[in-house]
N, C-alpha and C. Protein backbone atom coordinates (compact mmCIF):
# COMPACT_ATOMS: atom_id res chain seq x y z
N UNK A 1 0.82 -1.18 0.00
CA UNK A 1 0.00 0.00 0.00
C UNK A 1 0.87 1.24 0.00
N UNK A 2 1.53 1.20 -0.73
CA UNK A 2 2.75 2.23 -0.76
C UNK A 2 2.10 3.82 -1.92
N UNK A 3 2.38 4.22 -1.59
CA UNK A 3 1.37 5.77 -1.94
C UNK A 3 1.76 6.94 -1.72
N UNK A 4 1.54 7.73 -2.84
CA UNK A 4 1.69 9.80 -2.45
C UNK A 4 1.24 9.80 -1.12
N UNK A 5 1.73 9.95 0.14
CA UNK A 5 0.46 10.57 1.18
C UNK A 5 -0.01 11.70 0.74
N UNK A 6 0.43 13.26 0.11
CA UNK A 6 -0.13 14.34 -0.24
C UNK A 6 -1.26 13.83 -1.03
N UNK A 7 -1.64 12.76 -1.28
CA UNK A 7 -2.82 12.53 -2.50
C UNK A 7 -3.90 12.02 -1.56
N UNK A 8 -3.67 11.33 -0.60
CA UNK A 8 -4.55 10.53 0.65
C UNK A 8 -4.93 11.76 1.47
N UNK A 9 -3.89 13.14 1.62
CA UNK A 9 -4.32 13.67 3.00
C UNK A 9 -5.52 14.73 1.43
N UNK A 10 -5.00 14.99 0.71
CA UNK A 10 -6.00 15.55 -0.26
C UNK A 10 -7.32 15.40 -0.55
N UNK A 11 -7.34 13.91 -0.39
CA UNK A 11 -8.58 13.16 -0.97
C UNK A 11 -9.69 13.44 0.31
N UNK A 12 -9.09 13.45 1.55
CA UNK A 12 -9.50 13.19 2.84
C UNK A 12 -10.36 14.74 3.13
N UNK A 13 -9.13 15.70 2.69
CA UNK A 13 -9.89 17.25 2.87
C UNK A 13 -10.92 17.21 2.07
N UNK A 14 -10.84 16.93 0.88
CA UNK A 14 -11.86 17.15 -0.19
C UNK A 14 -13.29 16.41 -0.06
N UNK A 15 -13.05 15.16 0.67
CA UNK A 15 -14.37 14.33 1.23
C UNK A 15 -14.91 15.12 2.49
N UNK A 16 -14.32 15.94 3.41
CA UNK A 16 -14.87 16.11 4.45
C UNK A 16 -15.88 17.83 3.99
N UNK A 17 -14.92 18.23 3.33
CA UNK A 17 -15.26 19.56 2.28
C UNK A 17 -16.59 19.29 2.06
N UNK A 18 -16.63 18.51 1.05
CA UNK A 18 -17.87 18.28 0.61
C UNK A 18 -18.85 17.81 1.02
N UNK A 19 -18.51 17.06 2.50
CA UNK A 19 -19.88 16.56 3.60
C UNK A 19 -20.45 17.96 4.28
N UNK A 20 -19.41 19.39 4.30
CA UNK A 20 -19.90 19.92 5.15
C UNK A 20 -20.37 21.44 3.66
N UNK A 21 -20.08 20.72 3.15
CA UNK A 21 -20.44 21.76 2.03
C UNK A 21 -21.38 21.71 1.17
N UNK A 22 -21.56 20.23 0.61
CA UNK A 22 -23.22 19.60 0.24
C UNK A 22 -24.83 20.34 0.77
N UNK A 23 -24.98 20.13 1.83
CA UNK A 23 -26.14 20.32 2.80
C UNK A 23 -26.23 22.20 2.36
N UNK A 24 -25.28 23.14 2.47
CA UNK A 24 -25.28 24.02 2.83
C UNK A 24 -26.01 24.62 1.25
N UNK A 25 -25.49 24.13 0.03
CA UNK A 25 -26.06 24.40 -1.20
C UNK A 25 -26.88 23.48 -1.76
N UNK A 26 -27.13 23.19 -1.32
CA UNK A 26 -28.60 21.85 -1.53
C UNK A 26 -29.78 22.47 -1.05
N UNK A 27 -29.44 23.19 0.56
CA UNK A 27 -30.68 23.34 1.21
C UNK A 27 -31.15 24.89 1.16
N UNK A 28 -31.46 25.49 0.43
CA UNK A 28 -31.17 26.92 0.50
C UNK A 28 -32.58 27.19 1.21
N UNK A 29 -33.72 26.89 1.10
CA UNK A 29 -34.88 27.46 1.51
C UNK A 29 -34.89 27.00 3.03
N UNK A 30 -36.13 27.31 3.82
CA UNK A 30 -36.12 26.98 5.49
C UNK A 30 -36.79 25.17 5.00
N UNK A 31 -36.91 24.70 6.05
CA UNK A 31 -36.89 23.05 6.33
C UNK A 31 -38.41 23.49 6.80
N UNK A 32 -39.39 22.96 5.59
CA UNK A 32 -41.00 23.19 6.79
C UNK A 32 -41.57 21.95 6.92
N UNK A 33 -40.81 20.81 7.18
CA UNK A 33 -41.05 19.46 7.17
C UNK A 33 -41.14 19.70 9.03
N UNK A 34 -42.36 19.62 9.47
CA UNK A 34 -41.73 19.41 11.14
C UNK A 34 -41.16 17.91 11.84
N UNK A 35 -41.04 17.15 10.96
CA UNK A 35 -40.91 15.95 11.24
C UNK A 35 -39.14 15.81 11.12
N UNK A 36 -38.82 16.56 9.90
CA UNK A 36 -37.33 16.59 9.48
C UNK A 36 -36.67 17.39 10.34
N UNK A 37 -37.01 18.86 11.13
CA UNK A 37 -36.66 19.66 11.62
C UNK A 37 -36.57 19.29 12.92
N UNK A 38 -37.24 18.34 13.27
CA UNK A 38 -36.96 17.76 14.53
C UNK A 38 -36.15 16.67 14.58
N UNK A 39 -36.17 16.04 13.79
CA UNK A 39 -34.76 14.98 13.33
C UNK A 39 -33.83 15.89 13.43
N UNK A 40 -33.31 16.54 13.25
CA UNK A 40 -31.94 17.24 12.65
C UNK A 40 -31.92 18.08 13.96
N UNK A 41 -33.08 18.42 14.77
CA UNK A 41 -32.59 19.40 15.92
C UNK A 41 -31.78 18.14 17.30
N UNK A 42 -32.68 16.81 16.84
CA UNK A 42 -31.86 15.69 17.95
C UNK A 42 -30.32 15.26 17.63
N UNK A 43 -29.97 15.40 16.09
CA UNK A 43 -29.11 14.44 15.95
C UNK A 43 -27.60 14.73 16.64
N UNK A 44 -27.49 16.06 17.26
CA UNK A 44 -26.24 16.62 17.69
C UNK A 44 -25.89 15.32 19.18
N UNK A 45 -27.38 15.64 19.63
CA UNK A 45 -27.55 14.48 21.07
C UNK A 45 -27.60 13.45 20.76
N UNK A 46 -28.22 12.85 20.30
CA UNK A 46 -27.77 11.69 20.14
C UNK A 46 -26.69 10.79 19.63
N UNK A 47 -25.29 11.56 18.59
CA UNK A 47 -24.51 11.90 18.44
C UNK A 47 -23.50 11.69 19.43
N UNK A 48 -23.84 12.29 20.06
CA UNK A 48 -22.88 12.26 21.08
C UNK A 48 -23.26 11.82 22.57
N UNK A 49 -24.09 10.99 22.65
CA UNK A 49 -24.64 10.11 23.53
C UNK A 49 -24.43 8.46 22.88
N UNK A 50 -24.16 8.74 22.09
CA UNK A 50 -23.64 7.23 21.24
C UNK A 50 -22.10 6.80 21.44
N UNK A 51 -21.67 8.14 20.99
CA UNK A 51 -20.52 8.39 21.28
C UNK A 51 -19.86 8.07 22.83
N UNK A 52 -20.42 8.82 23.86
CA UNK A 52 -20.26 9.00 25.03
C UNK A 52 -20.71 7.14 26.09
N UNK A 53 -21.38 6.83 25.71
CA UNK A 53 -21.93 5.53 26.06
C UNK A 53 -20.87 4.68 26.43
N UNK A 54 -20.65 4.02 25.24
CA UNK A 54 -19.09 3.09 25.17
C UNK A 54 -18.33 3.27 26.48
N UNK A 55 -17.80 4.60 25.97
CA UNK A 55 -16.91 5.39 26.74
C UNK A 55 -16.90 4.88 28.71
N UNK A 56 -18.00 5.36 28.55
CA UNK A 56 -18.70 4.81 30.56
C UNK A 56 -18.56 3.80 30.37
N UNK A 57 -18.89 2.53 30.06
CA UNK A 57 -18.96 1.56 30.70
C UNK A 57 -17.68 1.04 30.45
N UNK A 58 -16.35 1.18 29.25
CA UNK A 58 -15.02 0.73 29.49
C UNK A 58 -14.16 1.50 30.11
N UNK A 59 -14.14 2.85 30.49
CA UNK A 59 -13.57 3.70 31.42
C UNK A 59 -13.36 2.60 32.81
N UNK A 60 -14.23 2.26 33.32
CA UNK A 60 -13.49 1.96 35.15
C UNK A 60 -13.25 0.67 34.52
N UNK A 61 -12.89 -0.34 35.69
CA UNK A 61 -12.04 -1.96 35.88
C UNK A 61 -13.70 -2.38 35.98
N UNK A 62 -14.52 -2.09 36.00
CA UNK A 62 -15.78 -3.02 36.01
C UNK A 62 -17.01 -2.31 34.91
N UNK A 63 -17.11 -2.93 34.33
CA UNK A 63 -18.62 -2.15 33.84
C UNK A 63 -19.72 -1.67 34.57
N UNK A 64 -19.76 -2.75 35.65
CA UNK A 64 -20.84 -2.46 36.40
C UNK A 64 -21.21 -1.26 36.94
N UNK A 65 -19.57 -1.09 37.28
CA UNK A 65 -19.49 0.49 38.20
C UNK A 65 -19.61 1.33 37.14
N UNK A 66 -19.40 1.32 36.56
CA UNK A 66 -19.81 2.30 35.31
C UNK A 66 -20.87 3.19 35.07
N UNK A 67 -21.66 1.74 35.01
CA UNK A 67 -23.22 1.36 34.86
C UNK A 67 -23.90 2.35 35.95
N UNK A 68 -23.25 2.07 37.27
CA UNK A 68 -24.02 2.81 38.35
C UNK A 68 -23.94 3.89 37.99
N UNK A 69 -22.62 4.16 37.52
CA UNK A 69 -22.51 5.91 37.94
C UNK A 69 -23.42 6.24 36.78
N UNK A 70 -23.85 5.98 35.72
CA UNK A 70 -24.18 6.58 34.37
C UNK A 70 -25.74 6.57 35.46
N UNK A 71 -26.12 5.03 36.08
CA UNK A 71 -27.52 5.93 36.02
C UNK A 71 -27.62 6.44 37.47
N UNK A 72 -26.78 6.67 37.57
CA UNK A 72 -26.65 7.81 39.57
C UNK A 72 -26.73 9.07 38.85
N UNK A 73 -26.20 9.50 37.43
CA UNK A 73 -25.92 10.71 37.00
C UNK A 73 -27.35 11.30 35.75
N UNK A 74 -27.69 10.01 35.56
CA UNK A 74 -28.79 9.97 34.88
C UNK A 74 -30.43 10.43 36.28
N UNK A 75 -30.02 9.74 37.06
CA UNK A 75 -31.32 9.66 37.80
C UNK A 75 -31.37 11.44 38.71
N UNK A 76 -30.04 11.60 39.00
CA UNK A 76 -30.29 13.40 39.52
C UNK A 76 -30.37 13.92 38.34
N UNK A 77 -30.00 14.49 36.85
CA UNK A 77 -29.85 15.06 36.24
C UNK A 77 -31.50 14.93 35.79
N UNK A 78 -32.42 13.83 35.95
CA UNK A 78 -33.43 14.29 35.75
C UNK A 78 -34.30 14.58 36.74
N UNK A 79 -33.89 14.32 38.11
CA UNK A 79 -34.51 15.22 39.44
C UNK A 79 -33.85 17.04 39.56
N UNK A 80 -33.53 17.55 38.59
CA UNK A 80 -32.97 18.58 38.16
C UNK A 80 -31.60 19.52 39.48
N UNK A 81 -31.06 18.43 39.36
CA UNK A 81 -29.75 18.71 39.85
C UNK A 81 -28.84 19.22 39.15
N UNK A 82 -27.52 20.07 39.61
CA UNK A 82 -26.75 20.58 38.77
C UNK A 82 -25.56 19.61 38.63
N UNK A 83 -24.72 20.17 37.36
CA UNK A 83 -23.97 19.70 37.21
C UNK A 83 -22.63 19.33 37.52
N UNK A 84 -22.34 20.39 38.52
CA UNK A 84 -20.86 19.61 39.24
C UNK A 84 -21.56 18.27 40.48
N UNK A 85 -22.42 18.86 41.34
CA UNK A 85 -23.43 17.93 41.69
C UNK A 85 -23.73 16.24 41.30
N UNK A 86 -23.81 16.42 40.23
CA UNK A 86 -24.34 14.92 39.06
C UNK A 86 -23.08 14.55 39.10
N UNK A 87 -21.69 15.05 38.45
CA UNK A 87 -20.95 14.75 38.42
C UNK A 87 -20.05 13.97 39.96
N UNK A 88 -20.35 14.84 40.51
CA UNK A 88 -19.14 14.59 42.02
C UNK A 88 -20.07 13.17 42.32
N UNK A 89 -21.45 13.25 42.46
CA UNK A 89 -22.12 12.27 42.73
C UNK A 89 -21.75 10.51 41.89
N UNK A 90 -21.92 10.85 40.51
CA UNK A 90 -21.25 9.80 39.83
C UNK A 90 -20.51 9.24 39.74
N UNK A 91 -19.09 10.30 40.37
CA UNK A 91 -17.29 9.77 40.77
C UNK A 91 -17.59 9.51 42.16
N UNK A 92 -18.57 9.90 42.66
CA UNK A 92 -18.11 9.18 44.22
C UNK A 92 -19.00 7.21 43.81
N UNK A 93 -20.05 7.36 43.27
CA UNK A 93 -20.43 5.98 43.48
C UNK A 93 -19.28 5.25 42.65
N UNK A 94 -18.83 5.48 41.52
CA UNK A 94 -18.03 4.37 40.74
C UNK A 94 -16.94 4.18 41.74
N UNK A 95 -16.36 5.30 42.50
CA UNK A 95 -15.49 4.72 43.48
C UNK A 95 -15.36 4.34 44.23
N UNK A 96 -17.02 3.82 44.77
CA UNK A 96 -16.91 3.05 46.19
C UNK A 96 -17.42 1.87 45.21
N UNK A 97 -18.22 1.91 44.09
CA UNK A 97 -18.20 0.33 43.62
C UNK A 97 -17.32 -0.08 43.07
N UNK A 98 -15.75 0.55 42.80
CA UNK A 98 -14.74 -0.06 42.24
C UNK A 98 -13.70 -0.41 44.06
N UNK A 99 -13.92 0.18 45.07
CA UNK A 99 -13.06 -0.45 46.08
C UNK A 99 -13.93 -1.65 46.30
N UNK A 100 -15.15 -1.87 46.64
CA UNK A 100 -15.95 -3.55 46.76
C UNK A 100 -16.13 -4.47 45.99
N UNK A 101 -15.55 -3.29 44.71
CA UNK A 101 -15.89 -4.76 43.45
C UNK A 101 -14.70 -5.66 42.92
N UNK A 102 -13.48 -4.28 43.24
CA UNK A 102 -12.09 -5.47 42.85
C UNK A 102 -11.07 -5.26 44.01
């Protein structure tokens, strides 16, 4: 697989170019689909809740503990707690279920 890299890192700009450059001259009028406009207002979150997922549960030595903290941080964040709060709360449970669990 021996190759120009200047032709690979080229090809690479020019594909990402055009993912973010497509949409922008395609779509010129407003979106009055409310069905589409609400698709496209979720996809940032969910995005990055897909993303973020994985992440928790292979981060600590157990999944489990993971698991807790995601829904220790899940369960205040929707009793409308703040966020250093959710957070400190989430690092304290994974760390008492990672001293009992290994």
């Amino acid at each position: 697989m021996k190759g120009n890299v200047y032709v690979y890192i080229l090809v690479m700009a020019l594909v990402t170019y055009l993912i973010r450059m497509l949409p922008l001259t395609l779509i010129r009028g407003t979106i009055k689909s409310k069905f589409i406009r609400s698709f496209l207002y979720y996809v940032p979150y969910v995005t990055l809740s897909v993303m973020t997922f994985p992440a928790i549960l292979s981060a600590t030595a157990s999944p489990w503990s993971g698991l807790a903290g995601f829904v220790t941080a899940v369960g205040l964040s929707y009793k409308g707690k703040g966020l250093i709060f959710v957070s400190l709360c989430a690092c304290a449970v994974v760390f008492l279920l990672e001293l009992v669990l290994v």
